[in-house]
N, C-alpha and C. Protein backbone atom coordinates (compact mmCIF):
# COMPACT_ATOMS: atom_id res chain seq x y z
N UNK A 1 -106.28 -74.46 -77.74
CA UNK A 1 -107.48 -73.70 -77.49
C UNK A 1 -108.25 -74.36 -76.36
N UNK A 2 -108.79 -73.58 -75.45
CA UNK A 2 -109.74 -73.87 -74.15
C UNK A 2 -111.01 -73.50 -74.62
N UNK A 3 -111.98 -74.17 -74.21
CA UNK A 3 -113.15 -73.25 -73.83
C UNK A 3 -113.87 -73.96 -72.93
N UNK A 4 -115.39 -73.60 -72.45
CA UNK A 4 -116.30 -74.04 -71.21
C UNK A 4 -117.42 -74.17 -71.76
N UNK A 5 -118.37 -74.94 -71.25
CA UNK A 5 -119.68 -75.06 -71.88
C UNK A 5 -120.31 -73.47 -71.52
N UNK A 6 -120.94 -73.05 -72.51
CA UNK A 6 -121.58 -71.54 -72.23
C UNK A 6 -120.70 -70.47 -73.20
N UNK A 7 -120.09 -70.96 -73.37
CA UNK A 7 -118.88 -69.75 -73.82
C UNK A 7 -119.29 -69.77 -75.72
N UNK A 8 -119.68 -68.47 -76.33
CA UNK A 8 -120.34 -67.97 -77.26
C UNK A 8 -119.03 -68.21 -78.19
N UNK A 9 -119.57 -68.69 -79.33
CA UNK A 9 -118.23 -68.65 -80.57
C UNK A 9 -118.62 -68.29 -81.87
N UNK A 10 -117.76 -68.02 -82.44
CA UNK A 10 -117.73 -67.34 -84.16
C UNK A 10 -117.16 -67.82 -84.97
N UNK A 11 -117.91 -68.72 -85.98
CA UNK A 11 -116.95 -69.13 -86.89
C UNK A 11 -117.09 -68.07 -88.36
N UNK A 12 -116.04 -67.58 -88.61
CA UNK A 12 -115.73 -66.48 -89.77
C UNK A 12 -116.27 -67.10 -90.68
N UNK A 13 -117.01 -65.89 -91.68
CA UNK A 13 -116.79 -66.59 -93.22
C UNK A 13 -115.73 -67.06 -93.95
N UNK A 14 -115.36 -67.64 -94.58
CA UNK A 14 -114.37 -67.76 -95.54
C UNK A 14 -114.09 -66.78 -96.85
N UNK A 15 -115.26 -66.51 -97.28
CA UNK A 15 -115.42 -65.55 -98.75
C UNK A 15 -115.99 -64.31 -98.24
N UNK A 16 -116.12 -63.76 -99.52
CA UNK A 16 -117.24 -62.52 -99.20
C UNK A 16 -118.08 -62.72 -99.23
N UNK A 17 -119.17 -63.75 -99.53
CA UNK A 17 -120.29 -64.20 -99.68
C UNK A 17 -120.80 -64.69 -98.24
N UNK A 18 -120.02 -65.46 -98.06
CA UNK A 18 -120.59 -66.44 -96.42
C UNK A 18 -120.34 -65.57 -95.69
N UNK A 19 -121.17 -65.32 -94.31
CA UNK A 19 -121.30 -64.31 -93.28
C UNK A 19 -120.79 -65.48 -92.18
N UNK A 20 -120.68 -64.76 -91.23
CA UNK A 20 -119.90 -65.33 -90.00
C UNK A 20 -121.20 -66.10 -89.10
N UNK A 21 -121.07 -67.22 -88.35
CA UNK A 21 -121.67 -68.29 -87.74
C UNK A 21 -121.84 -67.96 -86.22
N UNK A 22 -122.76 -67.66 -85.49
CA UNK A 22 -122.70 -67.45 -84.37
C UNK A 22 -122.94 -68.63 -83.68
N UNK A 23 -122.63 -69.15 -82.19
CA UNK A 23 -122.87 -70.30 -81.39
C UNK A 23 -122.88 -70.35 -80.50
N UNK A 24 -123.11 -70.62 -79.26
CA UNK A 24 -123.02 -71.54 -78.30
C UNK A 24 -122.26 -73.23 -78.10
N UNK A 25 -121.13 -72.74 -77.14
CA UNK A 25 -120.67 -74.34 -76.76
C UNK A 25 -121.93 -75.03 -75.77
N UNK A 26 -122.39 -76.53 -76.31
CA UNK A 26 -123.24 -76.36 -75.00
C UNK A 26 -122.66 -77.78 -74.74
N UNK A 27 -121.23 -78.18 -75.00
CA UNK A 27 -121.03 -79.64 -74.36
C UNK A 27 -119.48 -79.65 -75.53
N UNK A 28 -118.45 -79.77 -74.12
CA UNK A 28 -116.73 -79.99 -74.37
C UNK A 28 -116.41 -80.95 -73.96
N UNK A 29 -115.67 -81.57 -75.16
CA UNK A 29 -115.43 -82.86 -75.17
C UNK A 29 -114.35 -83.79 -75.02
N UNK A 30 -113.66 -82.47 -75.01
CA UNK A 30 -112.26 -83.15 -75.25
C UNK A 30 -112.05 -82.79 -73.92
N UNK A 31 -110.74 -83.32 -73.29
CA UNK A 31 -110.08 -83.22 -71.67
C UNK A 31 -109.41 -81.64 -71.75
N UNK A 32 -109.93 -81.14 -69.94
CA UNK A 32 -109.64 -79.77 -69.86
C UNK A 32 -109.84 -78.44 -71.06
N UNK A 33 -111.04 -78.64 -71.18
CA UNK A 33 -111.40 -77.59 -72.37
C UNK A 33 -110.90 -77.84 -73.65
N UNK A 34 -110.23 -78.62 -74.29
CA UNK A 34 -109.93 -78.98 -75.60
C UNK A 34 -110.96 -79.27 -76.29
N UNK A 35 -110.92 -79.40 -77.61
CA UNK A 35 -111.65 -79.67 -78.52
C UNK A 35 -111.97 -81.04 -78.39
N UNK A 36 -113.05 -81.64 -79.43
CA UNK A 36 -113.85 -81.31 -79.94
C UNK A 36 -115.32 -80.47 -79.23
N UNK A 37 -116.13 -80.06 -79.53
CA UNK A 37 -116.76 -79.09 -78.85
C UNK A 37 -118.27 -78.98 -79.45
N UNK A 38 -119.35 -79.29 -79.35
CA UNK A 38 -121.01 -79.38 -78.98
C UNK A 38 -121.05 -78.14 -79.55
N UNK A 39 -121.62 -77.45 -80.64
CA UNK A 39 -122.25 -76.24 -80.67
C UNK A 39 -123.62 -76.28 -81.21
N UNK A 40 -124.29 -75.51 -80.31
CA UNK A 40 -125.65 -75.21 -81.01
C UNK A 40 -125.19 -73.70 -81.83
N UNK A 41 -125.90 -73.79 -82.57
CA UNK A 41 -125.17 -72.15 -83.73
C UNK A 41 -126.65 -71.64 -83.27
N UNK A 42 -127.22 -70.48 -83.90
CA UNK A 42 -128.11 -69.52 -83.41
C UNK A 42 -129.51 -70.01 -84.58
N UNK A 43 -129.16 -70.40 -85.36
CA UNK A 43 -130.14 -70.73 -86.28
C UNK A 43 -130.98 -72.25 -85.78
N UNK A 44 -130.29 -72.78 -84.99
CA UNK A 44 -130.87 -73.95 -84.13
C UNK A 44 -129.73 -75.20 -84.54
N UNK A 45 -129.38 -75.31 -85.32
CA UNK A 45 -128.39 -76.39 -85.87
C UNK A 45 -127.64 -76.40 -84.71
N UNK A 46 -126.85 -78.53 -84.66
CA UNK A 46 -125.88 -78.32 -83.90
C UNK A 46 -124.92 -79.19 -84.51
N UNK A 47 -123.78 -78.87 -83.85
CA UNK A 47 -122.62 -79.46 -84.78
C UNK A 47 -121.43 -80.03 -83.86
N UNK A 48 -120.79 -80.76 -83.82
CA UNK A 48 -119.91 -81.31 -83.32
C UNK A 48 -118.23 -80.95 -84.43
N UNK A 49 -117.34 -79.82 -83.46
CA UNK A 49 -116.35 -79.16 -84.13
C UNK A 49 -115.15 -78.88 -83.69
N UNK A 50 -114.34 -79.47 -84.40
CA UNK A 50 -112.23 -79.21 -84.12
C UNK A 50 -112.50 -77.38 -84.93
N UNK A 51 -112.44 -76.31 -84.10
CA UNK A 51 -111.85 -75.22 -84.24
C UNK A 51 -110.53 -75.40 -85.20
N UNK A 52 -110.63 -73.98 -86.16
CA UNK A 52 -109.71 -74.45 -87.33
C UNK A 52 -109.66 -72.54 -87.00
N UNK A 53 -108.73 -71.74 -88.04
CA UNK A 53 -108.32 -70.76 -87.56
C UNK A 53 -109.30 -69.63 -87.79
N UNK A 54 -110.04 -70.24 -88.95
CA UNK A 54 -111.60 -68.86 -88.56
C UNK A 54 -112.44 -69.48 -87.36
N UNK A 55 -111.80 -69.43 -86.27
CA UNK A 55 -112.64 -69.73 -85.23
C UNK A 55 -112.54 -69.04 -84.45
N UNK A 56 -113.01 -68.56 -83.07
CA UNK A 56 -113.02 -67.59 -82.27
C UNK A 56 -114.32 -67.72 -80.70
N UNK A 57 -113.18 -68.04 -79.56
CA UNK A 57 -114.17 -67.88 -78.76
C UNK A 57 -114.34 -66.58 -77.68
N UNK A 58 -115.83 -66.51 -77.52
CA UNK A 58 -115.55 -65.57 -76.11
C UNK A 58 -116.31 -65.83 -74.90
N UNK A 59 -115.53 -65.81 -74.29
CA UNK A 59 -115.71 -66.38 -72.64
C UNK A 59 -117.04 -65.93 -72.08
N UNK A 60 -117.94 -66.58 -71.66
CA UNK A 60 -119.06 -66.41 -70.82
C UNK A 60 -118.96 -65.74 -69.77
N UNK A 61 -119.96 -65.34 -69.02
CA UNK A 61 -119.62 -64.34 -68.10
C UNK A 61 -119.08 -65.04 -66.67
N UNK A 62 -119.51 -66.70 -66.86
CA UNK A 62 -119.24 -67.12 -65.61
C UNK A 62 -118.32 -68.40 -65.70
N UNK A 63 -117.65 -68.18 -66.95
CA UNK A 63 -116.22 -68.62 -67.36
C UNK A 63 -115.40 -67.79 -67.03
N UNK A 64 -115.65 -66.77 -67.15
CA UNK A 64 -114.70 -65.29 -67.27
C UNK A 64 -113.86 -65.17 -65.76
């Protein structure tokens, strides 16, 4: 998995209960877009994260 700082991500719920996580990458850490990866989520939290398969990114407009 690649991504760029800017580039919006989704981490899925797991259940029916948990709703899906919206984010911002705002700092990639690993070499050439690899993981681990800086997210601020939308609620203000930030988290430092290895993408696992409910993960999902989409490209910024000036990644794109």
């Amino acid at each position: 998995m690649k991504a760029s700082q800017g580039d919006r991500i989704i981490v899925r719920g797991r259940t029916v209960e948990s709703s899906d996580r919206h984010g911002e990458i705002i700092e990639v850490r690993g070499v050439d877009g690899a993981p681990p990866y800086r997210v601020r989520f939308d609620d203000g939290h930030e988290s430092i994260i290895f993408p696992g398969g409910d993960f999902v990114v989409e490209a910024s407009q000036e990644s794109a």
